[in-house]
N, C-alpha and C. Protein backbone atom coordinates (compact mmCIF):
# COMPACT_ATOMS: atom_id res chain seq x y z
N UNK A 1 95.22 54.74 76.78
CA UNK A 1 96.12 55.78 77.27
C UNK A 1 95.60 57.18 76.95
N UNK A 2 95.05 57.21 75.95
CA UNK A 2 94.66 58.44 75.45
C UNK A 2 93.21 58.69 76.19
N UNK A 3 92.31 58.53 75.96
CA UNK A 3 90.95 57.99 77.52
C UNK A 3 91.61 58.85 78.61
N UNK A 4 92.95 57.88 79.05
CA UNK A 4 92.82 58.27 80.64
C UNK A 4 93.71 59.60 80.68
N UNK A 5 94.22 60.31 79.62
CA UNK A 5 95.37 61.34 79.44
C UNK A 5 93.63 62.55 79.49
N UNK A 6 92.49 62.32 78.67
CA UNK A 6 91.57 62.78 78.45
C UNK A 6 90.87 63.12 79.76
N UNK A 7 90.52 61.96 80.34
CA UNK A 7 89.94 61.99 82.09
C UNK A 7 90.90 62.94 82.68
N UNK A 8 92.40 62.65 82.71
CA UNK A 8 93.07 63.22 84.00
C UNK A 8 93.11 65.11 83.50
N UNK A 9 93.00 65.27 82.16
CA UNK A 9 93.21 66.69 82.00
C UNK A 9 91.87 67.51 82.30
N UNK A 10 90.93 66.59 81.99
CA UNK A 10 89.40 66.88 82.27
C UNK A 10 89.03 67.11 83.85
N UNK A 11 89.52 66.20 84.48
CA UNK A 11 89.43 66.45 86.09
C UNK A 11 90.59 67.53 86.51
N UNK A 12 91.63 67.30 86.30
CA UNK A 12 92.59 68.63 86.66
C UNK A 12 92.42 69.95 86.22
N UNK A 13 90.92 70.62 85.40
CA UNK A 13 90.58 71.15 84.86
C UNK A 13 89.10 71.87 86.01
N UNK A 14 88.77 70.73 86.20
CA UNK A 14 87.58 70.90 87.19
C UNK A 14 88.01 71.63 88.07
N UNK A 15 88.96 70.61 88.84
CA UNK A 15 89.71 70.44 90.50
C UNK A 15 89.66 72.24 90.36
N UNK A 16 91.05 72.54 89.22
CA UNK A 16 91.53 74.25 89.06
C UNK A 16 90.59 75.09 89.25
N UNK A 17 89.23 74.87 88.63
CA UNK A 17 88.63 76.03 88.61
C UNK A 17 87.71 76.16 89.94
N UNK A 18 87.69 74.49 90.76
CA UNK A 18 86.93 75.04 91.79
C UNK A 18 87.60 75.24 92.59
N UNK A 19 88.90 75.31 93.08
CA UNK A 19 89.72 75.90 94.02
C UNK A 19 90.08 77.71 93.48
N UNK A 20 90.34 77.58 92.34
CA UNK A 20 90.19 79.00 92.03
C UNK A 20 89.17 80.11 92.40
N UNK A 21 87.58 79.34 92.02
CA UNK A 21 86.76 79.80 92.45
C UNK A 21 86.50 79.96 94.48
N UNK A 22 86.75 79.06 94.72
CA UNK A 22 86.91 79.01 96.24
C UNK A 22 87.45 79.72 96.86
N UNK A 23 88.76 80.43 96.27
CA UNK A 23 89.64 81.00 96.41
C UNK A 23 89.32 82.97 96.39
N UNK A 24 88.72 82.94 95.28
CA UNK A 24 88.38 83.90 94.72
C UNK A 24 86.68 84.74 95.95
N UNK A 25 86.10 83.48 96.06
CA UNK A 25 85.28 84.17 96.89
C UNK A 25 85.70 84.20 98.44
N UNK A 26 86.48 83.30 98.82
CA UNK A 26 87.14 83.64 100.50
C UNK A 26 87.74 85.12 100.06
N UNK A 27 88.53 85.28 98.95
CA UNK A 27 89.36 86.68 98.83
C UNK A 27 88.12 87.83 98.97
N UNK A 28 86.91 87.82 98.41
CA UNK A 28 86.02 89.33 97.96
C UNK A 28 85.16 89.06 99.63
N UNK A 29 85.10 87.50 100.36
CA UNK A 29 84.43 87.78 102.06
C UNK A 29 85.28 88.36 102.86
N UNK A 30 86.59 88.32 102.39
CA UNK A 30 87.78 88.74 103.19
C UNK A 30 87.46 90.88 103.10
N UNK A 31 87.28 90.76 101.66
CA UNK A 31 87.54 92.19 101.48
C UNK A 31 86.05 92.77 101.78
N UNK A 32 85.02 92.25 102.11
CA UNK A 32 83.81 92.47 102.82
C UNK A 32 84.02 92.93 104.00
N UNK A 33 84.31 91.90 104.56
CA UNK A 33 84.39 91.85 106.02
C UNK A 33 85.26 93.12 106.68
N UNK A 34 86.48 93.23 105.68
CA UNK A 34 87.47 94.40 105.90
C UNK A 34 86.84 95.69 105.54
N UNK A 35 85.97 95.81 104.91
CA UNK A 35 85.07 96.97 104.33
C UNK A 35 84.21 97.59 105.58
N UNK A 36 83.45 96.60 105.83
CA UNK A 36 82.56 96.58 107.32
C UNK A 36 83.51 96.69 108.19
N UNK A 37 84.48 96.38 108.76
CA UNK A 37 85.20 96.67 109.85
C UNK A 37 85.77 98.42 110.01
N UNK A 38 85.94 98.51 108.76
CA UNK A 38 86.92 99.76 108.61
C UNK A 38 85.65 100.97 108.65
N UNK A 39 84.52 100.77 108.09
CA UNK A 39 83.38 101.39 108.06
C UNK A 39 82.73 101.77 109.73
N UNK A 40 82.90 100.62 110.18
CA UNK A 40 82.19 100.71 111.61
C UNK A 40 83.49 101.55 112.56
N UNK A 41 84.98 101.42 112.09
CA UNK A 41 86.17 102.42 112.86
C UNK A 41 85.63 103.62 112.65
N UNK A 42 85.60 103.91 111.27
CA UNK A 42 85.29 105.47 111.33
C UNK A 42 83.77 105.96 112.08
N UNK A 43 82.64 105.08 111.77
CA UNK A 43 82.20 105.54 112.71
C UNK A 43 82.36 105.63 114.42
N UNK A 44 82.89 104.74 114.90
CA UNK A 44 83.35 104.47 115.98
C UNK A 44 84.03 106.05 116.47
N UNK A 45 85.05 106.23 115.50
CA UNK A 45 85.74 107.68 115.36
C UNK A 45 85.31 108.54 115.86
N UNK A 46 84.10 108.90 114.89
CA UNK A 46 82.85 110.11 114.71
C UNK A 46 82.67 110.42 115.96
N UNK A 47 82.08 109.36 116.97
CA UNK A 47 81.39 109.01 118.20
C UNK A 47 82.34 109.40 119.66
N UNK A 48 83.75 109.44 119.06
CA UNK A 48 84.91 109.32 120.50
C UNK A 48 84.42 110.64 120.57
N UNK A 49 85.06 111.64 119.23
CA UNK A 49 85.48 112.83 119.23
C UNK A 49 84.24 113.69 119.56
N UNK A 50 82.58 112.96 118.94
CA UNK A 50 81.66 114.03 119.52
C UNK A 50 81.29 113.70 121.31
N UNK A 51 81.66 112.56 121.83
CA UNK A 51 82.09 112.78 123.36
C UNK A 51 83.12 113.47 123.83
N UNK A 52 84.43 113.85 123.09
CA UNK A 52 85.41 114.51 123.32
C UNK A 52 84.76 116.16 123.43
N UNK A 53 84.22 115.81 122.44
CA UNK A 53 83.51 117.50 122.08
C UNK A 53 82.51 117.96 122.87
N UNK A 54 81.59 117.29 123.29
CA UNK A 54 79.99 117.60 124.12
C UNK A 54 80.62 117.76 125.68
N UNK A 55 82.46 117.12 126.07
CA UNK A 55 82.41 117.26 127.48
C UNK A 55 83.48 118.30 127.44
N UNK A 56 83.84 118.71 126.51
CA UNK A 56 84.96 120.14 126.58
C UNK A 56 83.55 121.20 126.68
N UNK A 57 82.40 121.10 125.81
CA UNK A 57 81.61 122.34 125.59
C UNK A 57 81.18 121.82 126.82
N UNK A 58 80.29 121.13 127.55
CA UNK A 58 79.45 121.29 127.97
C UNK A 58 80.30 121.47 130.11
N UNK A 59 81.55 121.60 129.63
CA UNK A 59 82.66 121.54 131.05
C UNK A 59 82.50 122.58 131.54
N UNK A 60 81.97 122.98 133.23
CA UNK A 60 81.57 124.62 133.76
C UNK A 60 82.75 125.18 133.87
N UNK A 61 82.76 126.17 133.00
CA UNK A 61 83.45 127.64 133.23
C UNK A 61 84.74 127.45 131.80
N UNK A 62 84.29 126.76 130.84
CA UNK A 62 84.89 126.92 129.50
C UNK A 62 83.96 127.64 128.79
N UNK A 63 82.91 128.14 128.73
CA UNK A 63 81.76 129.02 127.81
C UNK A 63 82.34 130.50 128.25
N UNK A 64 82.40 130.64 130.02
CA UNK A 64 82.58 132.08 130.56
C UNK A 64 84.45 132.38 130.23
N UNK A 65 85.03 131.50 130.20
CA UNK A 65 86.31 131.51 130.01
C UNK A 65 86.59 132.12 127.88
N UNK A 66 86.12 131.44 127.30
CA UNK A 66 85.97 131.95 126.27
C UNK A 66 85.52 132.90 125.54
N UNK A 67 84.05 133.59 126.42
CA UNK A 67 84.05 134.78 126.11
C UNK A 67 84.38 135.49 126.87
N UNK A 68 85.52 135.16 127.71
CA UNK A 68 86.70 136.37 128.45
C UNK A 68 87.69 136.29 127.35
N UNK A 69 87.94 135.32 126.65
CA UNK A 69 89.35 135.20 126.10
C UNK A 69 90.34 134.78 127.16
N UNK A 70 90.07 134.01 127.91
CA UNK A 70 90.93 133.47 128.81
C UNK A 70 91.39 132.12 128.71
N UNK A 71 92.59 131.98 128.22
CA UNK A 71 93.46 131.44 127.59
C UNK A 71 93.98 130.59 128.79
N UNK A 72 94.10 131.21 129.77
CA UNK A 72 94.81 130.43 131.19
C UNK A 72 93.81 129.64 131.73
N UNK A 73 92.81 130.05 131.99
CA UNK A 73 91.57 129.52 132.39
C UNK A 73 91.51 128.40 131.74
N UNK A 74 91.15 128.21 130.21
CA UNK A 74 91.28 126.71 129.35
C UNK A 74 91.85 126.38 129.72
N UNK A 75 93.16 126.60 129.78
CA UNK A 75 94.59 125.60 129.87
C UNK A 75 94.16 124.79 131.45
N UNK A 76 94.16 125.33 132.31
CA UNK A 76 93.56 124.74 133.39
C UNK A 76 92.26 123.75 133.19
N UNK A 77 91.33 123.85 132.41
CA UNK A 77 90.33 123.18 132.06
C UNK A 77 90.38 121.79 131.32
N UNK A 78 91.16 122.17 130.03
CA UNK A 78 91.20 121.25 128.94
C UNK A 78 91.76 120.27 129.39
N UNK A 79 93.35 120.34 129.36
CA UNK A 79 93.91 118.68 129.12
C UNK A 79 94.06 117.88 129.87
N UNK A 80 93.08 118.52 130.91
CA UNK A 80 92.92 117.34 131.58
C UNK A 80 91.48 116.44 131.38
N UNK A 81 91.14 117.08 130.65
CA UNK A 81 89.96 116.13 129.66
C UNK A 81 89.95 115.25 129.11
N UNK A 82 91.14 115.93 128.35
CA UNK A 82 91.63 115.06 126.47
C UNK A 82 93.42 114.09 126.71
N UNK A 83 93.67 114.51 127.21
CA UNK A 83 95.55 113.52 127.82
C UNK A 83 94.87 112.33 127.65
N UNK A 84 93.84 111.22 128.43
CA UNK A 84 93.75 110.38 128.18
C UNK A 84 93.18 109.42 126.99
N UNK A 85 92.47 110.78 126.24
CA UNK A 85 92.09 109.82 125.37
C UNK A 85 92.76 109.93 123.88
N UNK A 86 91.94 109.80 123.03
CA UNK A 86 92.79 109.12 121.46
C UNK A 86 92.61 110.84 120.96
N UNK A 87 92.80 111.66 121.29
CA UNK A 87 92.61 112.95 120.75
C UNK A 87 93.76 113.51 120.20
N UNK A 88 93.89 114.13 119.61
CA UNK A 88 95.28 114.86 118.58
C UNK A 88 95.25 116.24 118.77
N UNK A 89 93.80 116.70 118.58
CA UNK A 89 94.14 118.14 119.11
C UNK A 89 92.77 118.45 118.89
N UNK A 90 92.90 119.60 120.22
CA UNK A 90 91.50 120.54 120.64
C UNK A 90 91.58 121.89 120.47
N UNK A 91 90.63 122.41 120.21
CA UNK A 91 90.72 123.95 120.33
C UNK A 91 89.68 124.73 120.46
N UNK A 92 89.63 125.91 121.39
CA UNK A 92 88.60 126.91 121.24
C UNK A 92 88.84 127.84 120.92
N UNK A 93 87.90 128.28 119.93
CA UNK A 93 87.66 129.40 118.84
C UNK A 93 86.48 130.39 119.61
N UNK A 94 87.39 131.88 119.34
CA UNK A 94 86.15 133.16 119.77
C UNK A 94 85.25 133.01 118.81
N UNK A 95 84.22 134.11 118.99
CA UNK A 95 82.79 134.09 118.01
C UNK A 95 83.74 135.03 116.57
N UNK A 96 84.94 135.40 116.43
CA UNK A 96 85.65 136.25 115.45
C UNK A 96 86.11 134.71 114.51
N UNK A 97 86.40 133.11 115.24
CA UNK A 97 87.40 132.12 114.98
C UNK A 97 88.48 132.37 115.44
N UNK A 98 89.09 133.24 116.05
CA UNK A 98 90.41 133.32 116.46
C UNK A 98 90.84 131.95 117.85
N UNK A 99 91.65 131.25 117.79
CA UNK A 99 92.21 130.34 118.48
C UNK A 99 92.32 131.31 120.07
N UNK A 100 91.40 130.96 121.16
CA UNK A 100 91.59 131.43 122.29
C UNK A 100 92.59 129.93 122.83
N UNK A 101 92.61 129.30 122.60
CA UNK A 101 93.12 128.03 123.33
C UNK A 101 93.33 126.88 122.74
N UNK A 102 94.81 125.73 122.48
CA UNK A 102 94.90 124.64 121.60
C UNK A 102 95.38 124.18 122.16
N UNK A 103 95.26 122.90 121.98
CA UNK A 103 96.04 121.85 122.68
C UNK A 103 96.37 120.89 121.35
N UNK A 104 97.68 120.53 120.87
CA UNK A 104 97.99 119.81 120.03
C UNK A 104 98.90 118.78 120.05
N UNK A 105 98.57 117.41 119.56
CA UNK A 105 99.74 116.19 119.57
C UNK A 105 100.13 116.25 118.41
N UNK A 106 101.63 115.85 118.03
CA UNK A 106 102.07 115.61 116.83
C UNK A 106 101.61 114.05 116.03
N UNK A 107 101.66 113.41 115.10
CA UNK A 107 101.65 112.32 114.49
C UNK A 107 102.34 111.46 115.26
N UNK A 108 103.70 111.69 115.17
CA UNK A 108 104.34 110.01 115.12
C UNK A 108 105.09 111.12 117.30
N UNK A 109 104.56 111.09 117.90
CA UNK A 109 104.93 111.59 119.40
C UNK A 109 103.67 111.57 119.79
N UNK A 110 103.95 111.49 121.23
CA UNK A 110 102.89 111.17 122.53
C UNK A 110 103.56 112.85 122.98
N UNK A 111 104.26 113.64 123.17
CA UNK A 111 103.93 114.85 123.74
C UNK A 111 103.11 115.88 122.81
N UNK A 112 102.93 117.08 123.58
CA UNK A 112 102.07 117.81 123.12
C UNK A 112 102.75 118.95 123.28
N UNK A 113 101.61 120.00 122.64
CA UNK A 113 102.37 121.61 122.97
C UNK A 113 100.58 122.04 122.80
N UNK A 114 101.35 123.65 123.38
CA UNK A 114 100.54 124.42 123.63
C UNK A 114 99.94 125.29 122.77
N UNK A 115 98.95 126.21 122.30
CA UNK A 115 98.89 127.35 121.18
C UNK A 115 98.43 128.20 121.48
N UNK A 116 97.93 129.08 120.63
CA UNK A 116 96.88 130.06 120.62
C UNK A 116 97.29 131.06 119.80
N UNK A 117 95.63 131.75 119.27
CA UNK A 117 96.23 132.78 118.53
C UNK A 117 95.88 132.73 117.19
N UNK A 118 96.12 131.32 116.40
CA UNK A 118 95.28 130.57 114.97
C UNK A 118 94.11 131.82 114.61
N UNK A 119 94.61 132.08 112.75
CA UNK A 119 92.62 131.88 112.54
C UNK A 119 92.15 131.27 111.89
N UNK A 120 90.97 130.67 112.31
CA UNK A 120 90.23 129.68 111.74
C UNK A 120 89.44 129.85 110.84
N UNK A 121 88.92 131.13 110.94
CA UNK A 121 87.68 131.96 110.39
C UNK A 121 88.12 132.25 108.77
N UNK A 122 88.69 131.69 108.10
CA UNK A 122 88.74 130.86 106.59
C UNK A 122 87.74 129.62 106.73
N UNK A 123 87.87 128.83 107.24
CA UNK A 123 87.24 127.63 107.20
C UNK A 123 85.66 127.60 107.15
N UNK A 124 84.94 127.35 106.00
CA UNK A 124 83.51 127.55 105.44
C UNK A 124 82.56 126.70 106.89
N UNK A 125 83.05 126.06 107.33
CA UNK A 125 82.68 124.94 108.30
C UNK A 125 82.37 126.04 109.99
N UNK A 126 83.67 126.35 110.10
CA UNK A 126 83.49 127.55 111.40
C UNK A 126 82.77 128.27 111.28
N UNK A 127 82.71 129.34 110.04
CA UNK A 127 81.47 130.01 110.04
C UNK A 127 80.51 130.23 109.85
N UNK A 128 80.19 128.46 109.81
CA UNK A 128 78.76 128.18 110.06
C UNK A 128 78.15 127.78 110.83
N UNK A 129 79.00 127.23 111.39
CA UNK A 129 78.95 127.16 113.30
C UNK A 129 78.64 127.95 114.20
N UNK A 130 79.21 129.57 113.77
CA UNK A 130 79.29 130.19 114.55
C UNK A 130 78.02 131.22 114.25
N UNK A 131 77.82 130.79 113.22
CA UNK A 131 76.46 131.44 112.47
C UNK A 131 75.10 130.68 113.52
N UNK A 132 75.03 129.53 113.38
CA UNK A 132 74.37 128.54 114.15
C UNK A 132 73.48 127.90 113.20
N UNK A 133 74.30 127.48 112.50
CA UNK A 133 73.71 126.71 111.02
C UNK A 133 72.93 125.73 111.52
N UNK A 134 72.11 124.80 110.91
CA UNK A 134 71.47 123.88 111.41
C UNK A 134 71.12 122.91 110.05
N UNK A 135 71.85 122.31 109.64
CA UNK A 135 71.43 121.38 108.37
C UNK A 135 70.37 120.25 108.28
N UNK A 136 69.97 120.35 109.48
CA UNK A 136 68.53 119.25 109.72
C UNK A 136 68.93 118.06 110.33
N UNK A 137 70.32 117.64 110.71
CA UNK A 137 71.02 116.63 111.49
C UNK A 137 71.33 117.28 112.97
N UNK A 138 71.65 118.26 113.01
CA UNK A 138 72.49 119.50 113.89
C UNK A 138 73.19 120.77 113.66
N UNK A 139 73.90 121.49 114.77
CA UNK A 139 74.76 122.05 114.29
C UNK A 139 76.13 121.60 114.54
N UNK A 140 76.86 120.93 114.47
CA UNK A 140 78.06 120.28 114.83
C UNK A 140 78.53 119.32 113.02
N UNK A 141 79.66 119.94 113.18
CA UNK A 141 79.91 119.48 111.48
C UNK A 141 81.37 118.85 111.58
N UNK A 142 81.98 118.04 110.20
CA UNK A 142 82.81 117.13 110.42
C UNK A 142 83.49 117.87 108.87
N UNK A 143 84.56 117.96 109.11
CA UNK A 143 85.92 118.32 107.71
C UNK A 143 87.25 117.81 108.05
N UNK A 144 87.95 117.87 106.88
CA UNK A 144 89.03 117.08 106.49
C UNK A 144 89.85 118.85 106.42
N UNK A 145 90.89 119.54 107.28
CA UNK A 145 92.03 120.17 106.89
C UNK A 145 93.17 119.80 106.85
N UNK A 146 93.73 120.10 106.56
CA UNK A 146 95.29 120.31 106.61
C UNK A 146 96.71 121.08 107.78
N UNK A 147 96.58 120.48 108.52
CA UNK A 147 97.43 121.28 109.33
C UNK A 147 99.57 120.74 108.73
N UNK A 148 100.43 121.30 109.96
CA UNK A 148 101.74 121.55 109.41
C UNK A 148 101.71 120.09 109.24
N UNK A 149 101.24 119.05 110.27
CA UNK A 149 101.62 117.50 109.99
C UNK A 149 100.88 116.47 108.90
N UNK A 150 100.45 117.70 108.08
CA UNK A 150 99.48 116.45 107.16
C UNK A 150 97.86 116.58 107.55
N UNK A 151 97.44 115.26 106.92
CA UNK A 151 96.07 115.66 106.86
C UNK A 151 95.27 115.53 108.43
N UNK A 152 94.38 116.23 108.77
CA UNK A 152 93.47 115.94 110.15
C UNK A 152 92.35 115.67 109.81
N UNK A 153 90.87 115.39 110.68
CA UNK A 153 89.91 115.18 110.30
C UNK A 153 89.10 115.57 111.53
N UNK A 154 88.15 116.82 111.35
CA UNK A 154 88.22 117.29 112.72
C UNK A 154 86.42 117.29 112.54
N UNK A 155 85.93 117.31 113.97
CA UNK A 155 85.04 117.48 114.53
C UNK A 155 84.54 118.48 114.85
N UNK A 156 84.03 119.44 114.80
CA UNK A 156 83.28 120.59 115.51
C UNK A 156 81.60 121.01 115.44
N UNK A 157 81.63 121.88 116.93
CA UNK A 157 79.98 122.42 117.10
C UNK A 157 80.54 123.51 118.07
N UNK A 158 79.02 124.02 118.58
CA UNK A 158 78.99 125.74 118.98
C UNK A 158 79.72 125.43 120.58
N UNK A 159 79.78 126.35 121.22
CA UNK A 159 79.84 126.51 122.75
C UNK A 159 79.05 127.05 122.49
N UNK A 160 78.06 126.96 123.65
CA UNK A 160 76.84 128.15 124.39
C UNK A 160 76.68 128.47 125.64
N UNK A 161 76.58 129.57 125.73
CA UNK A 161 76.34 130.32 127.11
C UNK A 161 74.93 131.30 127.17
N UNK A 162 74.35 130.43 128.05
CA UNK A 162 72.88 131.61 127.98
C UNK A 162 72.30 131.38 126.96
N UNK A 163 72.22 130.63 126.39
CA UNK A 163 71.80 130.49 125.05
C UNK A 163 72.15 131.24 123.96
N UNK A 164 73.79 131.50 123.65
CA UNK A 164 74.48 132.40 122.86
C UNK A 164 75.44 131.71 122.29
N UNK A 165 75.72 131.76 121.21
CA UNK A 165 77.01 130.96 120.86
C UNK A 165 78.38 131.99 121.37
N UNK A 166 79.10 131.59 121.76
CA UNK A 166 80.05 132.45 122.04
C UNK A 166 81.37 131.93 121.49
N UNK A 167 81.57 130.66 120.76
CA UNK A 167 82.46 130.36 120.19
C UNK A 167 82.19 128.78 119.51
N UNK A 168 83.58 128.20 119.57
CA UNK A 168 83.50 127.14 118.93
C UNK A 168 84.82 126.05 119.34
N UNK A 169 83.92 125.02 119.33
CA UNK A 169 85.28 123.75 120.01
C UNK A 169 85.05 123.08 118.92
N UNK A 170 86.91 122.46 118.81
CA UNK A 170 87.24 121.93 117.29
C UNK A 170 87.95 120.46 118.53
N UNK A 171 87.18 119.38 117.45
CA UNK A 171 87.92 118.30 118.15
C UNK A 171 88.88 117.49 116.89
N UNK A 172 90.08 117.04 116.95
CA UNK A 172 90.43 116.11 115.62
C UNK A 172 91.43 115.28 116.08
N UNK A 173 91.50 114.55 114.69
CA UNK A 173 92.40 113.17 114.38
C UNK A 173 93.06 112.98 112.85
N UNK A 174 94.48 112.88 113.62
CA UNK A 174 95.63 112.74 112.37
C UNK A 174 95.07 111.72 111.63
N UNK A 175 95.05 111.95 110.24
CA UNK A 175 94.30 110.72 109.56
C UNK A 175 95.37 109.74 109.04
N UNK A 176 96.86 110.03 109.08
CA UNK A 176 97.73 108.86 109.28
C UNK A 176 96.89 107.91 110.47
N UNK A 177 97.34 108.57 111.65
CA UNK A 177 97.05 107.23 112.70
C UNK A 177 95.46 107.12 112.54
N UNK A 178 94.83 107.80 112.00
CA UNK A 178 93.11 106.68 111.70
C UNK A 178 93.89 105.42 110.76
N UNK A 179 94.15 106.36 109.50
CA UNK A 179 94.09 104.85 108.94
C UNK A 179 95.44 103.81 109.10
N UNK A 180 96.07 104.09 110.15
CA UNK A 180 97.08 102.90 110.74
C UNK A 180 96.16 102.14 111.74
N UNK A 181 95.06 102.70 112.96
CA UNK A 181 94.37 102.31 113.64
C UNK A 181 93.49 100.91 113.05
N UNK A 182 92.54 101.46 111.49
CA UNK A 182 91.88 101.24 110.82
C UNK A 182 92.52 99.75 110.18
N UNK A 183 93.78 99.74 109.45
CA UNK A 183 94.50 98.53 109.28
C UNK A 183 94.59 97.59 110.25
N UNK A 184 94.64 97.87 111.43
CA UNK A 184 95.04 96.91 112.69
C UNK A 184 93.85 96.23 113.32
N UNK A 185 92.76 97.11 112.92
CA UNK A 185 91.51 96.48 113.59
C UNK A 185 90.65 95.37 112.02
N UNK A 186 91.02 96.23 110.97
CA UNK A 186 90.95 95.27 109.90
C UNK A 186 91.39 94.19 109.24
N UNK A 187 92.73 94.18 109.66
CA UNK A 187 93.81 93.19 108.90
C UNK A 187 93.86 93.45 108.18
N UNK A 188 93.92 94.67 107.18
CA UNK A 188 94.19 95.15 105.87
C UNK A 188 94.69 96.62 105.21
N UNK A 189 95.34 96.54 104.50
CA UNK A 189 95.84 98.13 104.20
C UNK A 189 94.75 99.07 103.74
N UNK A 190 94.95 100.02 104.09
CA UNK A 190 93.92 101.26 104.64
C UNK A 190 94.38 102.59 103.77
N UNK A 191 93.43 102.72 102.95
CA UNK A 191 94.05 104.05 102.26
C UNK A 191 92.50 104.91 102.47
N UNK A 192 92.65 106.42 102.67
CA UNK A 192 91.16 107.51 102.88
C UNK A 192 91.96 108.19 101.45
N UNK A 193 90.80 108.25 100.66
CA UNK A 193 90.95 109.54 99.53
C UNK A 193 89.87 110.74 100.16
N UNK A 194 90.36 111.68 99.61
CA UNK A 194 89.27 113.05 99.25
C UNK A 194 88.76 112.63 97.94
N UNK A 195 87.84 113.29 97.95
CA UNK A 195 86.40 113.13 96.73
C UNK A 195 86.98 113.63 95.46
N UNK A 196 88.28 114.21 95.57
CA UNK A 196 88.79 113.97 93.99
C UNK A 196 89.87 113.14 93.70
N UNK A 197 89.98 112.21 94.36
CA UNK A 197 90.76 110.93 94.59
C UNK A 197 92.25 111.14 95.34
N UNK A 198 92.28 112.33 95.40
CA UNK A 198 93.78 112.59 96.09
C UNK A 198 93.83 111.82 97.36
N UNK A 199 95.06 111.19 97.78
CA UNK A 199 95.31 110.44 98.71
C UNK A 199 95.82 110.86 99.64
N UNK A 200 94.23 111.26 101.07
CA UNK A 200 95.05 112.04 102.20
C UNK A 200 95.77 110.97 103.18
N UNK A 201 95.37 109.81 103.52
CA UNK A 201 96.47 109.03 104.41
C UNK A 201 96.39 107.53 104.31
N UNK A 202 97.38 106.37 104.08
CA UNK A 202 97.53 105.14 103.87
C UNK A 202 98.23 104.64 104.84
N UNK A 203 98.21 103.46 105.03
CA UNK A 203 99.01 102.75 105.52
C UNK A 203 100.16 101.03 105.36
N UNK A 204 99.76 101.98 103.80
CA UNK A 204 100.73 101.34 103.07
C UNK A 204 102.34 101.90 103.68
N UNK A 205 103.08 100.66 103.79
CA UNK A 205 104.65 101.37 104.81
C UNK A 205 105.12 101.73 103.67
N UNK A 206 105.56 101.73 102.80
CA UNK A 206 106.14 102.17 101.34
C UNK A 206 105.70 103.81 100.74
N UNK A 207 105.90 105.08 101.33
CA UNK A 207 104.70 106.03 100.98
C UNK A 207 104.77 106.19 99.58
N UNK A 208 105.89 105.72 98.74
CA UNK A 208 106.05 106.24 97.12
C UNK A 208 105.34 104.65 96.34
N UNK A 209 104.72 103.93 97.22
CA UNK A 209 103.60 102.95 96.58
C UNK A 209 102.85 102.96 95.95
N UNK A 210 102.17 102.74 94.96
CA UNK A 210 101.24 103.31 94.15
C UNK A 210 100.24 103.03 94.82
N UNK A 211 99.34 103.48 95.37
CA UNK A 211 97.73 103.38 95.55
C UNK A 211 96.66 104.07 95.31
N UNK A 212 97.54 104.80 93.81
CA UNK A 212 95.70 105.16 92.96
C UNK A 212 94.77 104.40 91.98
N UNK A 213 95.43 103.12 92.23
CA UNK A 213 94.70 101.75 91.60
C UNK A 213 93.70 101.38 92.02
């Protein structure tokens, strides 16, 4: 009796640890796989918005419209560019940064509104753009601001005319709906920090959740 009390605790001992173990590595291929998925969204991202961006700049009579400051002119131009796709908001900036023209979606709504007027020309990113920076990749650069709805994650490079910069097109995305997008294509909850761990958007449904673990 004692033998087989010995065997059965000895094998139920085994069994545990190799289902544990089994267990344990489906869980870290799971969180692989979700790593790579969520990795390849954001780039995926990167890629919409610099097509969003190369066909607003490179669209005839948005370069001459901007260095008119013609505000009506865009409006006629733009949204009918950007309405269909995954865009949140566009804008062209004079060679000063001043907002000649915006087009903006809210977070959690499908309508939009109109702007103008913004200055941008705080932002270390614009005026280096408009400088015609060139960091050895390009000139077209990628930042994380803050607008009234929370965090964005925007896209921008020069307009040129004649070979002049004459301003600047800002392309972006609410980084709530990235990382709600990002969960759905992953199967997994989705949190983006900034580089000092602050937590710009999750998609954890709970927002008072802890996820600085």
């Amino acid at each position: 009796l004692l033998l087989t009390l010995i065997v059965a605790g000895a094998g139920a001992f085994i069994v545990t640890q190799l289902v544990t173990g089994s267990l344990e590595e489906r869980f870290n291929n799971q969180l692989l796989d979700a790593g790579r998925l969520v990795a390849e969204g954001m780039v995926n991202g990167e890629k919409e918005r610099l097509t969003i961006l190369r066909l607003i700049s490179n669209t005839e009579g948005v370069a001459t419209a901007i260095a008119n400051e013609d505000g009506d002119a865009l409006q006629e131009l733009i949204p009918q560019l950007i309405t269909t796709s995954d865009t949140d908001f566009a804008t062209l900036l004079n060679q000063k940064g001043i907002e000649v023209f915006g087009w903006y979606r809210g977070p959690t709504q499908e309508e939009h509104s109109l702007r103008a007027g913004a200055n941008f020309s705080s932002i270390p990113d614009v005026n280096m753009v408009l400088s015609g920076f060139d960091d050895g990749y390009g000139t077209k650069r990628s930042f994380v601001a803050f607008a009234e709805d929370g965090a964005m994650l925007f896209t921008i490079g020069p307009v040129i005319d004649q070979g002049n910069i004459v301003g600047v097109a800002m392309v972006g995305n609410h980084l709530s709906r990235i990382a709600s997008r990002l969960a759905q294509s992953a199967f997994a909850k989705v949190t983006l920090y900034a580089r000092d761990g602050e937590v710009l958007a999750t998609s954890f449904v709970d927002p008072e959740q802890d996820v600085s673990g």
